[in-house]
N, C-alpha and C. Protein backbone atom coordinates (compact mmCIF):
# COMPACT_ATOMS: atom_id res chain seq x y z
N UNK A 1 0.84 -1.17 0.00
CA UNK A 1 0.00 0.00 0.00
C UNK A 1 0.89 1.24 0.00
N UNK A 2 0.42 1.96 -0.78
CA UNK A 2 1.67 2.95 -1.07
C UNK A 2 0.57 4.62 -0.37
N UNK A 3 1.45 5.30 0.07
CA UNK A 3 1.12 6.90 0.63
C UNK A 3 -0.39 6.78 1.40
N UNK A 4 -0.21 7.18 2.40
CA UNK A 4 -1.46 7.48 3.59
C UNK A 4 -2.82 7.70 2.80
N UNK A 5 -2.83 8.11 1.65
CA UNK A 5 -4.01 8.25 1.41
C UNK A 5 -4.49 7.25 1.11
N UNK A 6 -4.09 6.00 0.37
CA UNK A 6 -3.97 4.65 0.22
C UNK A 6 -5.04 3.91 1.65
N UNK A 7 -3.74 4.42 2.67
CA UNK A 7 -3.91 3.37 3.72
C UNK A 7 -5.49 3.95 4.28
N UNK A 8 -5.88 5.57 4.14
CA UNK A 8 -7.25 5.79 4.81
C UNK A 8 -8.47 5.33 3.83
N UNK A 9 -7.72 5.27 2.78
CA UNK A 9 -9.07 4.62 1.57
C UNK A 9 -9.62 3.24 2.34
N UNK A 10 -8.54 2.30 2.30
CA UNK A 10 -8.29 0.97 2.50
C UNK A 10 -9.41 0.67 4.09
N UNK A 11 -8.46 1.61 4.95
CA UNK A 11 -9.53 1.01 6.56
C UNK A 11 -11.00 1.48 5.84
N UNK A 12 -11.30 2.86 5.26
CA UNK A 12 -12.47 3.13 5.51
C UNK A 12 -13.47 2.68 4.61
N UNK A 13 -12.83 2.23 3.28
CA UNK A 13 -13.73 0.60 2.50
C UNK A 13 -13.92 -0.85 3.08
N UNK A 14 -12.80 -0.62 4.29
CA UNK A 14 -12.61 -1.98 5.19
C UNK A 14 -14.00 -2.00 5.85
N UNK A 15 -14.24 -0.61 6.86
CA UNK A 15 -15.17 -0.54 7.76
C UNK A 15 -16.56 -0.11 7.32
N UNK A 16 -17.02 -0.13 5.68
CA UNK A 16 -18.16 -0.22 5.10
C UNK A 16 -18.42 -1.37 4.73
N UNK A 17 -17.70 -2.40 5.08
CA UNK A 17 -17.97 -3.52 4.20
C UNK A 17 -19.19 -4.06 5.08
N UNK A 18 -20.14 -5.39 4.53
CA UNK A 18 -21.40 -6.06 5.19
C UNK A 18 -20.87 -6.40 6.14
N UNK A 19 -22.02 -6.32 7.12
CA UNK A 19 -21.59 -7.43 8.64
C UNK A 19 -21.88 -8.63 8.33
N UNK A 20 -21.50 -9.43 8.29
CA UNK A 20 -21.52 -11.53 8.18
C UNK A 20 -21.89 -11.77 9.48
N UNK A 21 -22.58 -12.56 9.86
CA UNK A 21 -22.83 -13.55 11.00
C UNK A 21 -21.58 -14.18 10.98
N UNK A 22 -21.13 -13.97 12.34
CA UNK A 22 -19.94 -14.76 12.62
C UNK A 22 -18.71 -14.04 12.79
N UNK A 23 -18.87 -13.16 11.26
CA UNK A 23 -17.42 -12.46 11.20
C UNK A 23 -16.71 -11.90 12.69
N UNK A 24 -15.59 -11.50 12.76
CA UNK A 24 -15.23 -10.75 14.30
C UNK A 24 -14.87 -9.29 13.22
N UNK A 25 -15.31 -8.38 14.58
CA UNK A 25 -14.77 -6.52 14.10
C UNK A 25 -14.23 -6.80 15.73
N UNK A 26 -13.38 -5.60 15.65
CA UNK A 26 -12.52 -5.34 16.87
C UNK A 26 -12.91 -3.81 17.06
N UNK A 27 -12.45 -3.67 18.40
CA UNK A 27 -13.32 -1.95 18.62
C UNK A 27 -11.54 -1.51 19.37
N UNK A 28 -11.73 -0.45 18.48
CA UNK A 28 -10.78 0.75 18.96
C UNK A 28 -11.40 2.32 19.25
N UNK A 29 -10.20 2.24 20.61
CA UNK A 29 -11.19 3.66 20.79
C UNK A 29 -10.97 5.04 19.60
N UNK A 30 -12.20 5.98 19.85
CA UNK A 30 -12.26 6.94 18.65
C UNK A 30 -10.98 8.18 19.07
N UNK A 31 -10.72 7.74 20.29
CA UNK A 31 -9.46 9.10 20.52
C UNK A 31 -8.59 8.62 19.27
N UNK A 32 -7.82 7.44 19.79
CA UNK A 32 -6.73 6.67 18.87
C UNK A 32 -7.05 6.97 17.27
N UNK A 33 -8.41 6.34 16.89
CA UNK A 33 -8.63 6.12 15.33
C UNK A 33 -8.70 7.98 15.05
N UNK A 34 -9.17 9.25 15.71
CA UNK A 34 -8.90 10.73 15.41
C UNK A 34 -7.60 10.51 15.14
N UNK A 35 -6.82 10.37 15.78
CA UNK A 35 -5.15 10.70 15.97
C UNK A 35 -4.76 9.89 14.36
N UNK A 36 -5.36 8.94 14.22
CA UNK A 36 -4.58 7.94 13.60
C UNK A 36 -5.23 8.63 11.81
N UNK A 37 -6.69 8.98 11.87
CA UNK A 37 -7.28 9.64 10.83
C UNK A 37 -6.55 11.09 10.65
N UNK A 38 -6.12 12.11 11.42
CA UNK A 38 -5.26 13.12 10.91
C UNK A 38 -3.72 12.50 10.45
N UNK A 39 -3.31 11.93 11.27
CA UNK A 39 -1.83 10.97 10.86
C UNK A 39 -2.04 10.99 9.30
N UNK A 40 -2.88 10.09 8.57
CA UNK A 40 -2.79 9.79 7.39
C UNK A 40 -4.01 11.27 6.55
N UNK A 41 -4.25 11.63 6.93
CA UNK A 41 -5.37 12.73 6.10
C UNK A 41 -4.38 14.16 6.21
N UNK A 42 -2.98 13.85 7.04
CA UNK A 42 -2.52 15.59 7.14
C UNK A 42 -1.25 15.75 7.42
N UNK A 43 -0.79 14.15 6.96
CA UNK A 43 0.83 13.98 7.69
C UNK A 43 1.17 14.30 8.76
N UNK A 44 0.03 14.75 10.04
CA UNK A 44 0.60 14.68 11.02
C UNK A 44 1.54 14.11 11.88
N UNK A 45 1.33 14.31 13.06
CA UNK A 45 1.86 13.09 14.09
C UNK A 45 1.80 12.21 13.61
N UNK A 46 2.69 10.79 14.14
CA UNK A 46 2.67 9.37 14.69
C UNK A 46 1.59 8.94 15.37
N UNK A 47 0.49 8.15 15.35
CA UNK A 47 -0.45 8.49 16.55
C UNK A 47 -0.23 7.15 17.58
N UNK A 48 0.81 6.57 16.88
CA UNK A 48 1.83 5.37 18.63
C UNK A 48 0.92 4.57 18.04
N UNK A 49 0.99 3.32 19.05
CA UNK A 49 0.34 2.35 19.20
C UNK A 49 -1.28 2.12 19.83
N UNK A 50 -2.12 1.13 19.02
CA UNK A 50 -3.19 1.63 19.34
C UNK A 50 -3.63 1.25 20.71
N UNK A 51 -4.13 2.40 21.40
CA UNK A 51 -4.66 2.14 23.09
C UNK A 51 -6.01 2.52 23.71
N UNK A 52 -6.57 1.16 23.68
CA UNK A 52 -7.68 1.81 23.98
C UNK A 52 -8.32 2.26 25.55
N UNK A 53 -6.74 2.24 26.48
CA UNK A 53 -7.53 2.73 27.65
C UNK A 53 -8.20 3.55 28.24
N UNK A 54 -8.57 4.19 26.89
CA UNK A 54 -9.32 5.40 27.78
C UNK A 54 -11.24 4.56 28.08
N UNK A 55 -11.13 3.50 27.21
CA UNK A 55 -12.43 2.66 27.13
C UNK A 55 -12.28 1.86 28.01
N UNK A 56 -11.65 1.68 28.38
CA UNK A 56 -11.38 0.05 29.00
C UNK A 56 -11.73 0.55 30.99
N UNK A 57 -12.15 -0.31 31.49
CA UNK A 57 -12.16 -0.44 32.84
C UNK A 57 -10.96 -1.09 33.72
N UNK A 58 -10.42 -1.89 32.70
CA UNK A 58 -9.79 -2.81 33.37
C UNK A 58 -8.58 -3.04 32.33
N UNK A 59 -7.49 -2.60 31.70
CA UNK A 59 -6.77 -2.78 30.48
C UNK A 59 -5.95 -4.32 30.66
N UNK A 60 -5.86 -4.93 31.65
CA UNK A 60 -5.40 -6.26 32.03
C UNK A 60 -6.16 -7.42 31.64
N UNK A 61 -7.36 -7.26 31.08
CA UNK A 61 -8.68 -8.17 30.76
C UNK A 61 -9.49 -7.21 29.72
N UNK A 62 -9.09 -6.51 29.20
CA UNK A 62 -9.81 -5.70 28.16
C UNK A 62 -11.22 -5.94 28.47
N UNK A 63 -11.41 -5.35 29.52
CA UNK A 63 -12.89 -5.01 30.22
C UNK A 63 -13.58 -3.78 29.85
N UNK A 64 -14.61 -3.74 29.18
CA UNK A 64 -14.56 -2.46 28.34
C UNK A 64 -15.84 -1.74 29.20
N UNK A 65 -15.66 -0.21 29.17
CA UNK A 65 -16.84 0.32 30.22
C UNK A 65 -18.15 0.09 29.53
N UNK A 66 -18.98 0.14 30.72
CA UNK A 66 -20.32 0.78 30.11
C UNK A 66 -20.88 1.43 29.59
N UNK A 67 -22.12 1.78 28.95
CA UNK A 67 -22.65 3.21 28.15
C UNK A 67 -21.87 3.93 27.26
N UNK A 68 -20.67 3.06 26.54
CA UNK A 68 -19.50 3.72 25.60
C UNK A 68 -20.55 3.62 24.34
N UNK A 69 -20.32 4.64 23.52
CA UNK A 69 -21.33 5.11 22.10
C UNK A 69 -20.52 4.90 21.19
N UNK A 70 -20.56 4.44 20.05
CA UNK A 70 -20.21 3.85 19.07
C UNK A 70 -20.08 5.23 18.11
N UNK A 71 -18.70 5.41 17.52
CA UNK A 71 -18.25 6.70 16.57
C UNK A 71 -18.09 7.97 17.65
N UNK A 72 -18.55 7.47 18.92
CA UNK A 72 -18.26 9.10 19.32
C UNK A 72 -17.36 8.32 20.69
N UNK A 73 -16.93 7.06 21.12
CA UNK A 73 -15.90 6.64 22.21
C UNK A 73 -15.05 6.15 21.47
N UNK A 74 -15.69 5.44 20.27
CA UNK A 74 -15.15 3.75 19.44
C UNK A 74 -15.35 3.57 18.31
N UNK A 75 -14.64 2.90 17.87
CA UNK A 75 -15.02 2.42 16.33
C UNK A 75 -15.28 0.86 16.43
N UNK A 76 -15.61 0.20 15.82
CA UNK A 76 -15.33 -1.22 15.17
C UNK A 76 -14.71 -1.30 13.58
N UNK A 77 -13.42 -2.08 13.87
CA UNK A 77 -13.16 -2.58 12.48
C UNK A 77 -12.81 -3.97 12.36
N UNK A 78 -13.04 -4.55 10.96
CA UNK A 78 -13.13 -5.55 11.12
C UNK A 78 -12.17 -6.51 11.10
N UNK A 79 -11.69 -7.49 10.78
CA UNK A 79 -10.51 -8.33 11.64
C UNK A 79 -9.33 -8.18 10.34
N UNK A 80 -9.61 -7.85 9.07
CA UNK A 80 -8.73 -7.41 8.00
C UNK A 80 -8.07 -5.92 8.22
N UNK A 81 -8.69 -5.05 8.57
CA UNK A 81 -8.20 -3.77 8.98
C UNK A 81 -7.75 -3.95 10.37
N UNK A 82 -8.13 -5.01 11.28
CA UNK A 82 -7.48 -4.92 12.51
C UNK A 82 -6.08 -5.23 12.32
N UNK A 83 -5.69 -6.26 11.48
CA UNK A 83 -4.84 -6.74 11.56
C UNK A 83 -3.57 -5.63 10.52
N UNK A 84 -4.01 -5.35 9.81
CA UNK A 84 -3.36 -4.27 9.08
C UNK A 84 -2.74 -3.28 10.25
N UNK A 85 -3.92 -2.36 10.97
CA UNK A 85 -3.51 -1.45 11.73
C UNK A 85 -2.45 -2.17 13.12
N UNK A 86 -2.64 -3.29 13.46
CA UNK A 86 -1.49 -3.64 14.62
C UNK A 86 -0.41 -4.03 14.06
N UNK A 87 -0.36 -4.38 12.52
CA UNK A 87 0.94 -4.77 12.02
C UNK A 87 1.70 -3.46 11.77
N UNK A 88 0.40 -2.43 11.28
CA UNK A 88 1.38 -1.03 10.86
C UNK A 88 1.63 0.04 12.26
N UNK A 89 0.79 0.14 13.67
CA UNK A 89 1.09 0.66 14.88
C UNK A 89 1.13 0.00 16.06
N UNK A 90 0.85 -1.38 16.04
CA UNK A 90 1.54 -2.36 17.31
C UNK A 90 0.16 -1.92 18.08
N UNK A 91 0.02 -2.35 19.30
CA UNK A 91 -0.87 -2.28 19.95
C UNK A 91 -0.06 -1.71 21.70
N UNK A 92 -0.59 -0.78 22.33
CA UNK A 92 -0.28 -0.36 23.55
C UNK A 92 0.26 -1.57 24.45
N UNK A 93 1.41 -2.13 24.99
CA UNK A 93 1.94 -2.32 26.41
C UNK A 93 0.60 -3.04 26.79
N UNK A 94 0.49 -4.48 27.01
CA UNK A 94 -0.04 -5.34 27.75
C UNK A 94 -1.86 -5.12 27.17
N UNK A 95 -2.12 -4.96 26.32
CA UNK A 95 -3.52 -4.71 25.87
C UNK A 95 -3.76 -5.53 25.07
N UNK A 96 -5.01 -6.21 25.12
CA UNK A 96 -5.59 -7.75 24.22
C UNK A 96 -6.32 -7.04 23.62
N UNK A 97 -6.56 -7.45 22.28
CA UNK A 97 -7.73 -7.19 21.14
C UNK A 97 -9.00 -7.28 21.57
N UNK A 98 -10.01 -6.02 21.55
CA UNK A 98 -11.21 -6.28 22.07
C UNK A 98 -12.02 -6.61 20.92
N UNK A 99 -12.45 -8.03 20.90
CA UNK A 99 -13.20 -8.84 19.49
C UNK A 99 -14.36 -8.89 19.82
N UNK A 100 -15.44 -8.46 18.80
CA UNK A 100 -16.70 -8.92 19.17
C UNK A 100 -16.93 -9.92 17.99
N UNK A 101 -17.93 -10.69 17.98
CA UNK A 101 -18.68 -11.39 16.74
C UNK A 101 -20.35 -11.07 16.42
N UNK A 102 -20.35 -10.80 15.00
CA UNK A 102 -21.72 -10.18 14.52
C UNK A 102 -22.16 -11.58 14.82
N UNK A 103 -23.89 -11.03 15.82
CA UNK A 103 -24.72 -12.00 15.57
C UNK A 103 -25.77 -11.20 15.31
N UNK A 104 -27.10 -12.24 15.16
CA UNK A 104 -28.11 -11.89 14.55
C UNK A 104 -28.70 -10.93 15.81
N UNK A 105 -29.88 -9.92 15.74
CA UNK A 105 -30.05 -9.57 16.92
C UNK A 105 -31.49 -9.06 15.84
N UNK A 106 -32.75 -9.64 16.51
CA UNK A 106 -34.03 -9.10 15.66
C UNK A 106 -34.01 -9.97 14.71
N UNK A 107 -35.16 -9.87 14.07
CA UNK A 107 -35.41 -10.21 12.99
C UNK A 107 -34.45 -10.36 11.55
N UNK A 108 -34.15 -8.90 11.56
CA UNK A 108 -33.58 -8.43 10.03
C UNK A 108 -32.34 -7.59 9.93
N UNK A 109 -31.86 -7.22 11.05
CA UNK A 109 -30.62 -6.95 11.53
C UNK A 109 -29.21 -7.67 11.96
N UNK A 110 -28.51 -7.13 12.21
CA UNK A 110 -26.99 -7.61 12.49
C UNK A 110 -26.33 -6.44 12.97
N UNK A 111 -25.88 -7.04 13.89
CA UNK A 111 -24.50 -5.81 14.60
C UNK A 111 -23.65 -6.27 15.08
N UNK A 112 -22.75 -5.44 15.18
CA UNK A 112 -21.18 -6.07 15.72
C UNK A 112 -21.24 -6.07 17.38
């Protein structure tokens, strides 16, 4: 993948793609993915390794808080862009991948 603009195309066709039953998305917090979205949209900063403790209750068991809102604490991406982004910024000092798996929920829906 060649020049940042590349790499923000790439996550953000990653994180439109369908939810699958089954598939896993991983949730990073939205501080990190800001930092990490100017990084590549403005040549900023480095935005380090990704950390999501500002979500987490517990960063030893990736215990994630309560009442956290989705695009405005966190993102979910899915296990192709996860793996991209920890190969290209490593992951924070003692922090496990927080994985969810899409299941069905309702009738005609799906969420991560």
């Amino acid at each position: 993948m060649k020049g940042s603009l590349s790499e923000e195309t790439y996550v953000n066709d990653c994180r439109n793609k369908n939810l699958n039953l089954d598939d896993s998305w991983y949730v990073i917090s939205q501080k990190w993915f800001d930092r990490w979205s100017r990084h590549v949209k403005y040549d900023s900063d480095h935005p380090g390794p990704i950390n999501n403790t500002d979500i987490l209750l517990d960063p030893e068991i990736s215990e994630v808080k309560e009442e956290l809102l989705e695009n405005i604490d966190f993102v979910f991406v899915p296990e192709e862009c996860w793996s991209f982004l920890v190969k290209k910024y490593g992951t924070a000092t003692e922090q496990t991948a927080i994985r969810r798996k899409v299941i069905e929920f309702g009738e005609y829906s799906k969420t991560a």
